[in-house]
Structure formats: structure tokens, C-alpha cells
C-alpha atoms as a PDB file:
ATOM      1  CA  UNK A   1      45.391 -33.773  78.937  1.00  0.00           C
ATOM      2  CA  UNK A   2      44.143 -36.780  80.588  1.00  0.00           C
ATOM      3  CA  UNK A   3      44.482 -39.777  78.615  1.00  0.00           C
ATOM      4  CA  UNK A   4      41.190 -42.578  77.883  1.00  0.00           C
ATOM      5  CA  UNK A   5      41.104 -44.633  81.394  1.00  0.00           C
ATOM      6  CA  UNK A   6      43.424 -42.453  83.370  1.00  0.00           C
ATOM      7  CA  UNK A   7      41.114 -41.813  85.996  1.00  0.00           C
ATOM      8  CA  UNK A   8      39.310 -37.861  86.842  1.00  0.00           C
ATOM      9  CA  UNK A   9      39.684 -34.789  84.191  1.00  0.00           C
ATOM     10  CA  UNK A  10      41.394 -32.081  85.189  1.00  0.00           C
ATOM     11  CA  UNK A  11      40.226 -28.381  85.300  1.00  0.00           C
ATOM     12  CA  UNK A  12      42.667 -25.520  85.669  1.00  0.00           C
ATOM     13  CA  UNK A  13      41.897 -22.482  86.512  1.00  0.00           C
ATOM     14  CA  UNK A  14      44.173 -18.892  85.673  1.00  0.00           C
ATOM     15  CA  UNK A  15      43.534 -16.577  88.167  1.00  0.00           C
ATOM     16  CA  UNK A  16      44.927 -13.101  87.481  1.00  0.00           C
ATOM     17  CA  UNK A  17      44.917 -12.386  91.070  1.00  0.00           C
ATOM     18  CA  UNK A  18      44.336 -14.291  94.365  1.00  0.00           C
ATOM     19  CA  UNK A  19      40.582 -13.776  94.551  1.00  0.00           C
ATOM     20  CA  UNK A  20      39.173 -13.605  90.507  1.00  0.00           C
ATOM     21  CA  UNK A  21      38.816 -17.459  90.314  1.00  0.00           C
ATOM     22  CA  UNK A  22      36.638 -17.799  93.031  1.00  0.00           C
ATOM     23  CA  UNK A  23      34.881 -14.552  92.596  1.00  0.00           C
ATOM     24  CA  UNK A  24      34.213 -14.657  88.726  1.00  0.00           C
ATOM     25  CA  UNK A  25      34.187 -18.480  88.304  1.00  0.00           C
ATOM     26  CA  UNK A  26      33.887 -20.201  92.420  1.00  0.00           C
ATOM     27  CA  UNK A  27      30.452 -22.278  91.689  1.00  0.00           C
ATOM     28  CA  UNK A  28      31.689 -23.922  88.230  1.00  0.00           C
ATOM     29  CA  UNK A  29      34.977 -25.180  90.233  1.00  0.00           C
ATOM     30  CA  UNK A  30      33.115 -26.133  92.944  1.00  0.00           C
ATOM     31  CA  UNK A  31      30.400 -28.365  91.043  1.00  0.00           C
ATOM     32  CA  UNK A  32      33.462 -29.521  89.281  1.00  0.00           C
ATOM     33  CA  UNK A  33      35.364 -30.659  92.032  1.00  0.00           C
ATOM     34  CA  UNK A  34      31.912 -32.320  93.335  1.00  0.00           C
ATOM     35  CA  UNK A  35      32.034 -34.251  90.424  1.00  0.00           C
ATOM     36  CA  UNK A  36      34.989 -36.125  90.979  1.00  0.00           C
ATOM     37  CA  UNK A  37      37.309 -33.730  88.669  1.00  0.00           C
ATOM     38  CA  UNK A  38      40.686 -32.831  89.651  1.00  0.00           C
ATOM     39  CA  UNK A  39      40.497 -28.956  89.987  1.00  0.00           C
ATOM     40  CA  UNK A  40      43.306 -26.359  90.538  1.00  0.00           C
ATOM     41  CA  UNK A  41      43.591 -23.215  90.249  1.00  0.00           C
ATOM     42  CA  UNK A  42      46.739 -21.331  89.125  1.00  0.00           C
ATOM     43  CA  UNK A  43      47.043 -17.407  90.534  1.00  0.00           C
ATOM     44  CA  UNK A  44      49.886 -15.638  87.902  1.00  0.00           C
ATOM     45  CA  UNK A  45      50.356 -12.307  89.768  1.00  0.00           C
ATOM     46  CA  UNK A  46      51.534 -13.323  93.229  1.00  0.00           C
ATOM     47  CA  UNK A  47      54.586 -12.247  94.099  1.00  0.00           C
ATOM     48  CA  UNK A  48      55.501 -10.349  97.861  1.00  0.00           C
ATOM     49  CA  UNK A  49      57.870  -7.168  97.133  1.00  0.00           C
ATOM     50  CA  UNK A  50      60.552  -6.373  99.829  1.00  0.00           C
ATOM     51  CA  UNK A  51      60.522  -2.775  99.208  1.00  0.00           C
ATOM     52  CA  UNK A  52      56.877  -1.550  97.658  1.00  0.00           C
ATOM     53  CA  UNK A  53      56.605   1.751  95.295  1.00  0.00           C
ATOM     54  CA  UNK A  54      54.509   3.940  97.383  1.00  0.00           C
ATOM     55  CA  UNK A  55      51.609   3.379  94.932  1.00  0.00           C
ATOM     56  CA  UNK A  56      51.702  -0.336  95.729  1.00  0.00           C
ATOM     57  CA  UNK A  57      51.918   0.236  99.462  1.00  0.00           C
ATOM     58  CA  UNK A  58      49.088   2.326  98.914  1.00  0.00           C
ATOM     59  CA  UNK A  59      46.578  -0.744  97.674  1.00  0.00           C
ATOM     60  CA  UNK A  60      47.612  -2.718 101.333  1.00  0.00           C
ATOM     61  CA  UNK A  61      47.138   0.596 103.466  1.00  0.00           C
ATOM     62  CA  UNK A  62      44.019   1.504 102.186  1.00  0.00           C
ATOM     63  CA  UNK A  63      42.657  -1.952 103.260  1.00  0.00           C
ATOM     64  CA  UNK A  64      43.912  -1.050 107.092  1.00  0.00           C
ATOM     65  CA  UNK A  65      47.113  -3.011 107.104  1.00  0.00           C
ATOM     66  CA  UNK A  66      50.565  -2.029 108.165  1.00  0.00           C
ATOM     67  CA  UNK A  67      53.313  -1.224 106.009  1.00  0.00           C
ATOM     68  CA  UNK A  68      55.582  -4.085 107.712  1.00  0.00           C
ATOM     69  CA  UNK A  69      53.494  -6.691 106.549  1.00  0.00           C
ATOM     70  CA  UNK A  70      53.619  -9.212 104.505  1.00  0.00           C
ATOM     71  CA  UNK A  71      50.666  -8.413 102.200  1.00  0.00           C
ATOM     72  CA  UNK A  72      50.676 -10.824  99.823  1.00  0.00           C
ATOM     73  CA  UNK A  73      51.716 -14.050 101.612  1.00  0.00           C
ATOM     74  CA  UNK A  74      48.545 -12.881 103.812  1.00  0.00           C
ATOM     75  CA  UNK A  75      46.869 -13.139 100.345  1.00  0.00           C
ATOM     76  CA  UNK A  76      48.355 -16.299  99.472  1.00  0.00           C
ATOM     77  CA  UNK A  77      47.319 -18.195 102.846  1.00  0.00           C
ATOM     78  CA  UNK A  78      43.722 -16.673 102.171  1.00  0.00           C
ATOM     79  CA  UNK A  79      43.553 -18.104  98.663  1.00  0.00           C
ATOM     80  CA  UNK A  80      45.171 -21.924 100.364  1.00  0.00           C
ATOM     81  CA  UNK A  81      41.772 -21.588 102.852  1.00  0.00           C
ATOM     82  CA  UNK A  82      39.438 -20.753  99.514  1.00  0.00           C
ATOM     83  CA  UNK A  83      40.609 -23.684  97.737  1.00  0.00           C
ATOM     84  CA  UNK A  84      39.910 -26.063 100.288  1.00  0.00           C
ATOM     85  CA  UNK A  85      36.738 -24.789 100.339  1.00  0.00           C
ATOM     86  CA  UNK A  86      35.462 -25.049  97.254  1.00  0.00           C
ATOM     87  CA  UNK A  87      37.121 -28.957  97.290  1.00  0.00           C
ATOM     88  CA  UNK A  88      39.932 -27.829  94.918  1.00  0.00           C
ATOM     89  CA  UNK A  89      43.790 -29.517  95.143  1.00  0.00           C
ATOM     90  CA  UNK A  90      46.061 -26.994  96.810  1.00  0.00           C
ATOM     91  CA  UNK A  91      47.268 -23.492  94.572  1.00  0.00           C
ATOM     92  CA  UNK A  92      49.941 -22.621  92.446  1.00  0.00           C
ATOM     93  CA  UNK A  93      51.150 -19.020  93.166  1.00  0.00           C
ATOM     94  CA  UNK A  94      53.205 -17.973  90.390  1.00  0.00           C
ATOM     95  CA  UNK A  95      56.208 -15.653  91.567  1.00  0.00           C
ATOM     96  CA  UNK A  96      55.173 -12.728  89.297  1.00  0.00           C
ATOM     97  CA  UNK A  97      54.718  -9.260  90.910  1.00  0.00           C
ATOM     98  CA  UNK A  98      51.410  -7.297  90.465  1.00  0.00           C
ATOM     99  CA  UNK A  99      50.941  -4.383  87.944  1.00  0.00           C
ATOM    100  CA  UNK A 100      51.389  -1.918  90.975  1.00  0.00           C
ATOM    101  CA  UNK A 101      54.892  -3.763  91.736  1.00  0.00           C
ATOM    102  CA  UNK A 102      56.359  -3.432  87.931  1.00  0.00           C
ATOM    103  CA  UNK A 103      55.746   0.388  87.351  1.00  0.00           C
ATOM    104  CA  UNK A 104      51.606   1.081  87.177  1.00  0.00           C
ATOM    105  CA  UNK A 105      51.143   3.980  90.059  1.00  0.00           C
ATOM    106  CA  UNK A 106      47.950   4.433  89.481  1.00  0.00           C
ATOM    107  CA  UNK A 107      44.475   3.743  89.296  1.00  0.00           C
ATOM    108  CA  UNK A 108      44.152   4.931  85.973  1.00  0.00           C
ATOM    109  CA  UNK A 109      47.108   3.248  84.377  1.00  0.00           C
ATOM    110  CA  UNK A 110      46.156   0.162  86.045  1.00  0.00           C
ATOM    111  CA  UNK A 111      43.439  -0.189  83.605  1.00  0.00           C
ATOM    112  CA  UNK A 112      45.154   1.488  80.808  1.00  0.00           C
ATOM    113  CA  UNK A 113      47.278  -0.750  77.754  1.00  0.00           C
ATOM    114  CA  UNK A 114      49.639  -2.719  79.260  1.00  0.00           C
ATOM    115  CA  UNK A 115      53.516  -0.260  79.056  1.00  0.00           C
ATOM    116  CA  UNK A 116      55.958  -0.939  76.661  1.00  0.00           C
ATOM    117  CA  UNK A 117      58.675  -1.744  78.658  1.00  0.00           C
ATOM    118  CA  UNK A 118      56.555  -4.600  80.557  1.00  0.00           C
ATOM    119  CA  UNK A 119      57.818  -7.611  79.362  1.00  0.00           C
ATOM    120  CA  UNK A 120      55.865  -9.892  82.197  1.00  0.00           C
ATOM    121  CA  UNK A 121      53.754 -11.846  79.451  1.00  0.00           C
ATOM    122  CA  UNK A 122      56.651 -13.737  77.832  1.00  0.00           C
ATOM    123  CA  UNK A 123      57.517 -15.158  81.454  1.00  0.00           C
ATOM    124  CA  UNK A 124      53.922 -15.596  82.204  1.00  0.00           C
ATOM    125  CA  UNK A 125      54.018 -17.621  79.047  1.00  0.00           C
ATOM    126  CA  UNK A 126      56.360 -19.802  80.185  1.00  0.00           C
ATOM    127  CA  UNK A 127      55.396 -20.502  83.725  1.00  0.00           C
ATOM    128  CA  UNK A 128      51.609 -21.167  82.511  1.00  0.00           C
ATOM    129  CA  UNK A 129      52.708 -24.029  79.906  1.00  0.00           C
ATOM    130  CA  UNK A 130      53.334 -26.702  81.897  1.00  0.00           C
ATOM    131  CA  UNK A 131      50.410 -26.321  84.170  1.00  0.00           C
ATOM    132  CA  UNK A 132      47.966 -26.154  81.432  1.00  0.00           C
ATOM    133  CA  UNK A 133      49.281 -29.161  79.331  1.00  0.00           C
ATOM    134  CA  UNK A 134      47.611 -31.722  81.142  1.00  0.00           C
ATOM    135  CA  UNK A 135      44.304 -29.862  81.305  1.00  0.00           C
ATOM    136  CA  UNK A 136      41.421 -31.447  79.755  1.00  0.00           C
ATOM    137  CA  UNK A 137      39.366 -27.667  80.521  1.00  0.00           C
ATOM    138  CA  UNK A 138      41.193 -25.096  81.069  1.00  0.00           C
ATOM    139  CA  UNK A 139      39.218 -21.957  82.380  1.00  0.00           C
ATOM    140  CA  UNK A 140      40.299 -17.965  82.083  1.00  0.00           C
ATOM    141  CA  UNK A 141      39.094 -14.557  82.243  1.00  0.00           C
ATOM    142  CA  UNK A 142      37.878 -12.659  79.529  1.00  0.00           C
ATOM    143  CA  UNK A 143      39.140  -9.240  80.991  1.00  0.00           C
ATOM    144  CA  UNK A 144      36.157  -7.214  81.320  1.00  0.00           C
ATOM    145  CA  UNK A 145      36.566  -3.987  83.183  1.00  0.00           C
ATOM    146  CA  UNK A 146      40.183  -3.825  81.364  1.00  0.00           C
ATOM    147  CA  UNK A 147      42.370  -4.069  84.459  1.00  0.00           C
ATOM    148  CA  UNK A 148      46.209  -4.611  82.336  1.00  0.00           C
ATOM    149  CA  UNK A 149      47.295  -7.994  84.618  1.00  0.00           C
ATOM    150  CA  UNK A 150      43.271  -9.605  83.103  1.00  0.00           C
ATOM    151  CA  UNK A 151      44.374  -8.485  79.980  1.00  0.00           C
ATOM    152  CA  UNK A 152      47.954  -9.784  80.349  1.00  0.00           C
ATOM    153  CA  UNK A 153      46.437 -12.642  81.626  1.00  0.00           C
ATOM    154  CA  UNK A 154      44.008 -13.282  78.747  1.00  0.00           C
ATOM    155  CA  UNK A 155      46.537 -12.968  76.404  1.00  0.00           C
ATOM    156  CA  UNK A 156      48.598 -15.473  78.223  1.00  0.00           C
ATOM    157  CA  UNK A 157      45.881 -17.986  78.392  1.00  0.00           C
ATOM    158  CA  UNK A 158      45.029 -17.579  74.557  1.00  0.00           C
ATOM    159  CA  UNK A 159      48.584 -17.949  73.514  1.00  0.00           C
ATOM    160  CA  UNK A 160      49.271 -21.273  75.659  1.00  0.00           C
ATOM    161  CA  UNK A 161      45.904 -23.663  75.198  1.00  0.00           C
ATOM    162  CA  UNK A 162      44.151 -24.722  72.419  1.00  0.00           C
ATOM    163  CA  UNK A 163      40.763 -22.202  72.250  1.00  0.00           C
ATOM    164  CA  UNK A 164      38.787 -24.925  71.802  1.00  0.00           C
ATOM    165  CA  UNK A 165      39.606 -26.028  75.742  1.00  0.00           C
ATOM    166  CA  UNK A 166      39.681 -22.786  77.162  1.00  0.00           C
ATOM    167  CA  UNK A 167      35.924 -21.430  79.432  1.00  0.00           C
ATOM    168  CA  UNK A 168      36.102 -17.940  79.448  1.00  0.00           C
ATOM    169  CA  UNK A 169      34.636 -16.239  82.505  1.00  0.00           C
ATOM    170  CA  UNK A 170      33.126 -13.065  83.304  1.00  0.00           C
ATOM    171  CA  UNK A 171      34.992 -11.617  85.690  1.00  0.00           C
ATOM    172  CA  UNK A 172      33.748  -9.846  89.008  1.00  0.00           C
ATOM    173  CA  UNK A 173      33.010  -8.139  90.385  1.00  0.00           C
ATOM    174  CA  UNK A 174      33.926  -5.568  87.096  1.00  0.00           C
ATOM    175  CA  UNK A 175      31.251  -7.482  85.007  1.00  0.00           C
ATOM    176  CA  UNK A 176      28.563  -6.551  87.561  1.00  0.00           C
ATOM    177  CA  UNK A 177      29.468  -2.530  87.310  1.00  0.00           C
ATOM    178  CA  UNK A 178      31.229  -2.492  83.737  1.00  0.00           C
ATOM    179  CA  UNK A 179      28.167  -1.546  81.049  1.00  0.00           C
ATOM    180  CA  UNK A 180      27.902  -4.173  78.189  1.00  0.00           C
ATOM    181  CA  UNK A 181      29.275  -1.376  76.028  1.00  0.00           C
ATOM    182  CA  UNK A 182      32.137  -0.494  78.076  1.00  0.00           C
ATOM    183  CA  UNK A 183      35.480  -0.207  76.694  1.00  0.00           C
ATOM    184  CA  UNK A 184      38.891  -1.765  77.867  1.00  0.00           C
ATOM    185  CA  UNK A 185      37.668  -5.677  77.208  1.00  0.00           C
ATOM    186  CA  UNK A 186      40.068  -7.767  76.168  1.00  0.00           C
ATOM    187  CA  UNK A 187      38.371  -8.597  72.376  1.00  0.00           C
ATOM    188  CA  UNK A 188      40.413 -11.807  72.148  1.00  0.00           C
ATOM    189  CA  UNK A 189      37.380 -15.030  72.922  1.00  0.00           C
ATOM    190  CA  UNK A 190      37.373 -16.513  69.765  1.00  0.00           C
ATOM    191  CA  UNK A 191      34.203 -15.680  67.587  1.00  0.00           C
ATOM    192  CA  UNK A 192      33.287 -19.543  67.357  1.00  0.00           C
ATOM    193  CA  UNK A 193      32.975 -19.604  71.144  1.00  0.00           C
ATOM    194  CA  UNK A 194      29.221 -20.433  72.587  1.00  0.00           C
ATOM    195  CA  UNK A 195      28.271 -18.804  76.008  1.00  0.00           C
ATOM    196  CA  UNK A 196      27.290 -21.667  78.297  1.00  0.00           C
ATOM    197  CA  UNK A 197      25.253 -20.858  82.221  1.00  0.00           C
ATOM    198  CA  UNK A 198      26.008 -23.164  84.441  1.00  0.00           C
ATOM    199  CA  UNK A 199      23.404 -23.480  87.150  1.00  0.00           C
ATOM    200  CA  UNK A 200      25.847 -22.964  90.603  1.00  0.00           C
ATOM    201  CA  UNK A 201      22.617 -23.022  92.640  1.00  0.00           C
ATOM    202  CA  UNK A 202      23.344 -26.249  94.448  1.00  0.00           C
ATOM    203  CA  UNK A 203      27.173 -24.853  95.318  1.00  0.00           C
ATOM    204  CA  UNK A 204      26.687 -21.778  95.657  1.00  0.00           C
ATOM    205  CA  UNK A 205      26.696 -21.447  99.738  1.00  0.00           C
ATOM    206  CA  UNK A 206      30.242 -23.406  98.942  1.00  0.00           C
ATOM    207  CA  UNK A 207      31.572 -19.982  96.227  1.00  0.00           C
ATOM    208  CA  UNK A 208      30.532 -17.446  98.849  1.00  0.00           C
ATOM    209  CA  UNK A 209      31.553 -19.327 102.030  1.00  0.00           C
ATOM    210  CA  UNK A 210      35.549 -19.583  99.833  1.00  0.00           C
ATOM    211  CA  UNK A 211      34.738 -15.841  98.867  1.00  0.00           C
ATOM    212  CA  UNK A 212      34.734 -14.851 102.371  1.00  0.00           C
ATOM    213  CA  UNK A 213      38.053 -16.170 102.918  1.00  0.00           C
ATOM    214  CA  UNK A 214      39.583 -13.616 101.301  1.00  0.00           C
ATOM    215  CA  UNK A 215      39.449 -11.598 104.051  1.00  0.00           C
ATOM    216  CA  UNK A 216      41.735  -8.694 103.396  1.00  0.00           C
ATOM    217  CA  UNK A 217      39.602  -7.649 100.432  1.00  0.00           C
ATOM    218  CA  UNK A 218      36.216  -8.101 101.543  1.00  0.00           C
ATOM    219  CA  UNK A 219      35.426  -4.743 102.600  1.00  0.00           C
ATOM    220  CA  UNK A 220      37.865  -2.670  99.748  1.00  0.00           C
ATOM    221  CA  UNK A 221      35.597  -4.780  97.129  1.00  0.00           C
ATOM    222  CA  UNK A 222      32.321  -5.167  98.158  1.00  0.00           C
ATOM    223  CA  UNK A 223      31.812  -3.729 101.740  1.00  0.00           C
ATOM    224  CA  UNK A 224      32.093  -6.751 104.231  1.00  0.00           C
ATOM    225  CA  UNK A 225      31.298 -10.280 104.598  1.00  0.00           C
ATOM    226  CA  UNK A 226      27.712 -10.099 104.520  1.00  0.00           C
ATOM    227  CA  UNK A 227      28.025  -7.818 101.544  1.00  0.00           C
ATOM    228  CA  UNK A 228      29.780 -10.331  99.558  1.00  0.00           C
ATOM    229  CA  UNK A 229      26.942 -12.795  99.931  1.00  0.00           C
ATOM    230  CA  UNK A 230      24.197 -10.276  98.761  1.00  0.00           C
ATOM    231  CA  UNK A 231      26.879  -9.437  95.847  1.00  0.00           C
ATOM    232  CA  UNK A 232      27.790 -12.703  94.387  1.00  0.00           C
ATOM    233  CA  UNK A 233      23.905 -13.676  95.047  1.00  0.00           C
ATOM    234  CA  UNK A 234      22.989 -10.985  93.033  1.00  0.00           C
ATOM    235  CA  UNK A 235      25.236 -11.396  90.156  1.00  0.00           C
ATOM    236  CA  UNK A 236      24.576 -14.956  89.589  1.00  0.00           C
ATOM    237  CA  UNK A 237      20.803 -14.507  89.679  1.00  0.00           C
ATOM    238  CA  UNK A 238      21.770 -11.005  87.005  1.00  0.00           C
ATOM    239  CA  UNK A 239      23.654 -14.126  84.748  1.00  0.00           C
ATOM    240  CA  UNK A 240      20.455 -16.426  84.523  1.00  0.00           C
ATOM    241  CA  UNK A 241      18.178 -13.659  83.967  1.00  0.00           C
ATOM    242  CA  UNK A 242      20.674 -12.225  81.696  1.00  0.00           C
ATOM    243  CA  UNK A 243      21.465 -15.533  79.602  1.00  0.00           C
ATOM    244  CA  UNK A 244      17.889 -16.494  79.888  1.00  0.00           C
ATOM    245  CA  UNK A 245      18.840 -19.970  81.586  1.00  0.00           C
ATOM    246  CA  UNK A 246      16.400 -22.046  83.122  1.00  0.00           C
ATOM    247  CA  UNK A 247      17.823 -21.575  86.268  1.00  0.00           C
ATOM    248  CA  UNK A 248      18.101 -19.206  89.390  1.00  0.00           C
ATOM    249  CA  UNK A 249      22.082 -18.828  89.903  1.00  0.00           C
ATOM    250  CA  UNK A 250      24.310 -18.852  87.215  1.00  0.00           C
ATOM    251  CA  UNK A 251      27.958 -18.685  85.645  1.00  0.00           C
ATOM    252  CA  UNK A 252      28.472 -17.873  82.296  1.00  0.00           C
ATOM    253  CA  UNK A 253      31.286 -18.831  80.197  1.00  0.00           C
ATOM    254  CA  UNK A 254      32.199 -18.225  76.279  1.00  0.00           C
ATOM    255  CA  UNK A 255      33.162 -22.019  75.708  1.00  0.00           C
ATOM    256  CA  UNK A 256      35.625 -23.400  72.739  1.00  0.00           C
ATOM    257  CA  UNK A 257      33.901 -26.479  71.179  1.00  0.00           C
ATOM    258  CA  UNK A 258      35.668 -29.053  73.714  1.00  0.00           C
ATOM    259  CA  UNK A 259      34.869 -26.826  77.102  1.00  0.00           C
ATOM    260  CA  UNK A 260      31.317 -26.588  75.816  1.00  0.00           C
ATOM    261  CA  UNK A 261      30.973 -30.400  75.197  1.00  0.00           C
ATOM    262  CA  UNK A 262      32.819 -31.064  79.155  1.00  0.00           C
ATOM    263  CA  UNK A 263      30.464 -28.303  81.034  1.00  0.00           C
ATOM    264  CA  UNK A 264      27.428 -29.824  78.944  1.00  0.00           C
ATOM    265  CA  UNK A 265      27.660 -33.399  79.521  1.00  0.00           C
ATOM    266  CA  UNK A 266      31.665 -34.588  80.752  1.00  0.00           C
ATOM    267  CA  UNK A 267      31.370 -32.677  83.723  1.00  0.00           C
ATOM    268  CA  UNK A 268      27.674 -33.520  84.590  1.00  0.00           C
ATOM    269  CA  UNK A 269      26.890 -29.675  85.216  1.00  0.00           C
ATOM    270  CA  UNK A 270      23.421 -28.508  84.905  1.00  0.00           C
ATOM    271  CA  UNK A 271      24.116 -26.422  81.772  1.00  0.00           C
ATOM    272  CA  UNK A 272      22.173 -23.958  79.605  1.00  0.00           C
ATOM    273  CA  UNK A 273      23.284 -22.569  76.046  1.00  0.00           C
END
């Protein structure tokens, strides 16, 4: 955590996958990073796989790539170009393979309880702690839409940062098609935890300009470039209305005492609780 005088705060981002931080929370990192923070963003499920189960080849083919390519250094170069856009310091891509890489083979189990014998969350444990020490904010997903590496990933998150630091986002684009009701949610966020919107509307060009960079899952996710735009429009004006915040675009978070008093006031966001 940055010590009194040190110079900028640091935000750190855990990214499940190499697109969720910029989809679910893009316009809070970038109005951080405006601000003169130091943001990163950490992506725990990264890992290429020599030799893919046919399930897993089956989530690159389906997107109209070969099955001699590298599909998730492609990923990882997309997410490098993202980052810069939004003004964030370059990623850390942990070297942990995807859900469809350690025995998930298929849609359904994919968002089904994490298996017995996967023992990923102990090492994602480990390789999260020293990024997240020095974080004066750390921000996370809350799992909605129950997809097992969110869930892992939430669970991670909770177990390695004080609550009080952690932002919880909602994470898209499953929080735009997932009913409030729906089942699957990681149930986790601390009760004390206030939901903050944070009015993206001057940034928000900048989240769907680094969405679009993610150009291998533009059209499996939302149907295209121009697609994305209307999308991630449309779900941040859904969170204002939603939230009731006196704003047009917005990101919500459930914020620990500490992440609510940095998005309120540290971070000199535009803020709404």
C-alpha cells in the first residue's frame, strides 16, 4: 500500500480473463489512470496450452481461428493494446490455464461449482499476493453469471486483500443478461459493502475504444465492433438508471469502507452512493 508522501495510489485490477477488466470495470480504470493513479491490471487465467482438449479448441474455432494458433498469446497482445488505451501500466498475465484447459468440456460445467480435483485457487492465491500488497484499491469481480474461473477468482481476491480495499464490479457482459434473481453468483461481497456509480461519462469513448481491442472476441460476445459500442453504452446508461445516480453512464461497484472513501473523494471520481 502506498505509504504518506510516496507519490500516486495504486489501483489493481483482477481480471479473470483477458477482456472482464475492461469490459465490467474499463471507465473506473480509465478515470483512475486520468487522475494521476498508478493502475494495473492483473489477468489470472492466461496461460497458452500446447496440446488443447478438443473442448478448449472448440472456444478458438468457433471464433474463426485455426487450430495452429497461438490463441491466447493473440489474447495476451490484445489485452497489452487495451491497457495502453485506457492509460494503464503494462499487464500481468498470470501463467494459469483457463477452466476449458484444466478439465471443464463444456458449456454447462463451465458455469457449474468449481470440480473437486481443481486445485488452481491455492496457486492463484499465491501468485495474486504480491501484486495486491502494495495496492491502496484493489478492484475484483463479483461473479455474476457464475462462470467457475469468476468464482475462483472472487474467492481468490477475498482471501488475499483486506475487504475493506477491495471494489467489486459487475461483471459483463453476464450482468447485462443474468436476471437480478439469477443463481450461480458468487454470495461472497461482504454485507457491510456500499454500492458506489461512478459517472464514466467523460471516459467512456476511452473503455469502448480499449474494448474494441479485443478483437478476437468481439463478434463471439457481442456481435462486432460497432456492437460493442451500442452494448457497453447501453449497460452503463442501465447502471445509472438502475442505481439511480445523477448521472448518464455509470459503473457500479460494492465498495469496502476504504474503496468507498478512494472512489468518493481520493480518486477525484464523480461518485454517487
Amino acid at each position: 500500500m502506498t505509504a504518506p508522501g510516496s507519490g500516486a495510489r495504486t489501483a489493481v485490477a483482477i481480471s479473470p480473463h483477458l477482456d472482464d477488466a475492461v469490459f465490467s470495470a474499463g471507465g473506473v480504470l480509465a478515470l483512475l489512470a486520468r487522475t494521476g493513479w498508478r493502475v494495473r491490471v492483473v489477468t489470472c487465467f492466461t496461460a497458452s496450452v500446447d496440446d488443447p482438449r478438443p473442448f478448449a479448441l472448440s472456444t478458438q474455432l468457433d471464433k474463426g481461428l485455426p487450430a495452429d494458433v497461438d490463441y491466447m498469446a493473440l489474447r495476451r497482445a490484445e489485452d497489452g493494446a487495451a491497457q495502453r488505451r485506457l492509460g494503464a501500466l503494462a499487464p500481468v498475465h498470470l501463467p494459469l490455464p483457463e477452466a476449458p484447459h484444466r478439465g471443464y468440456d463444456s458449456p454447462s460445467e463451465l458455469f457449474a461449482p468449481p470440480r473437486p480435483d481443481d486445485t488452481v485457487e491455492a496457486e492463484l492465491r499465491r501468485l495474486l499476493r504480491p501484486h495486491l500488497a502494495p495496492a491502496d484499491l484493489v478492484l475484483a469481480p463479483r461473479a455474476i453469471g457464475g462462470h467457475v474461473d469468476h468464482l475462483l477468482t472472487a474467492r481468490a481476491a477475498a482471501a488475499t486483500s483486506p475487504s475493506s480495499r477491495i471494489g467489486w464490479w459487475r461483471d459483463l457482459p453476464y450482468a447485462a443478461r443474468t436476471p437480478p434473481s439469477g443463481t450461480g453468483s458468487w454470495r461472497g461481497v461482504p454485507e457491510g459493502a456500499d454500492e458506489v456509480t461512478v459517472d464514466i461519462g467523460a471516459v467512456l469513448a476511452d473503455k469502448i475504444d480499449a474494448a474494441r481491442c479485443y478483437t478476437t472476441q468481439l463478434g463471439f460476445q457481442f456481435g462486432g465492433p460497432r456492437e460493442t459500442g451500442e452494448f457497453l453504452s447501453c449497460a452503463a446508461r442501465s447502471e445509472a438508471l438502475r442505481t439511480g445516480a445523477p448521472c448518464v453512464h455509470g459503473e457500479s461497484l460494492r465498495a469496502g469502507r476504504t474503496a468507498r472513501r478512494l472512489l468518493l473523494a481520493g480518486a477525484r471520481v464523480r461518485a454517487h452512493t
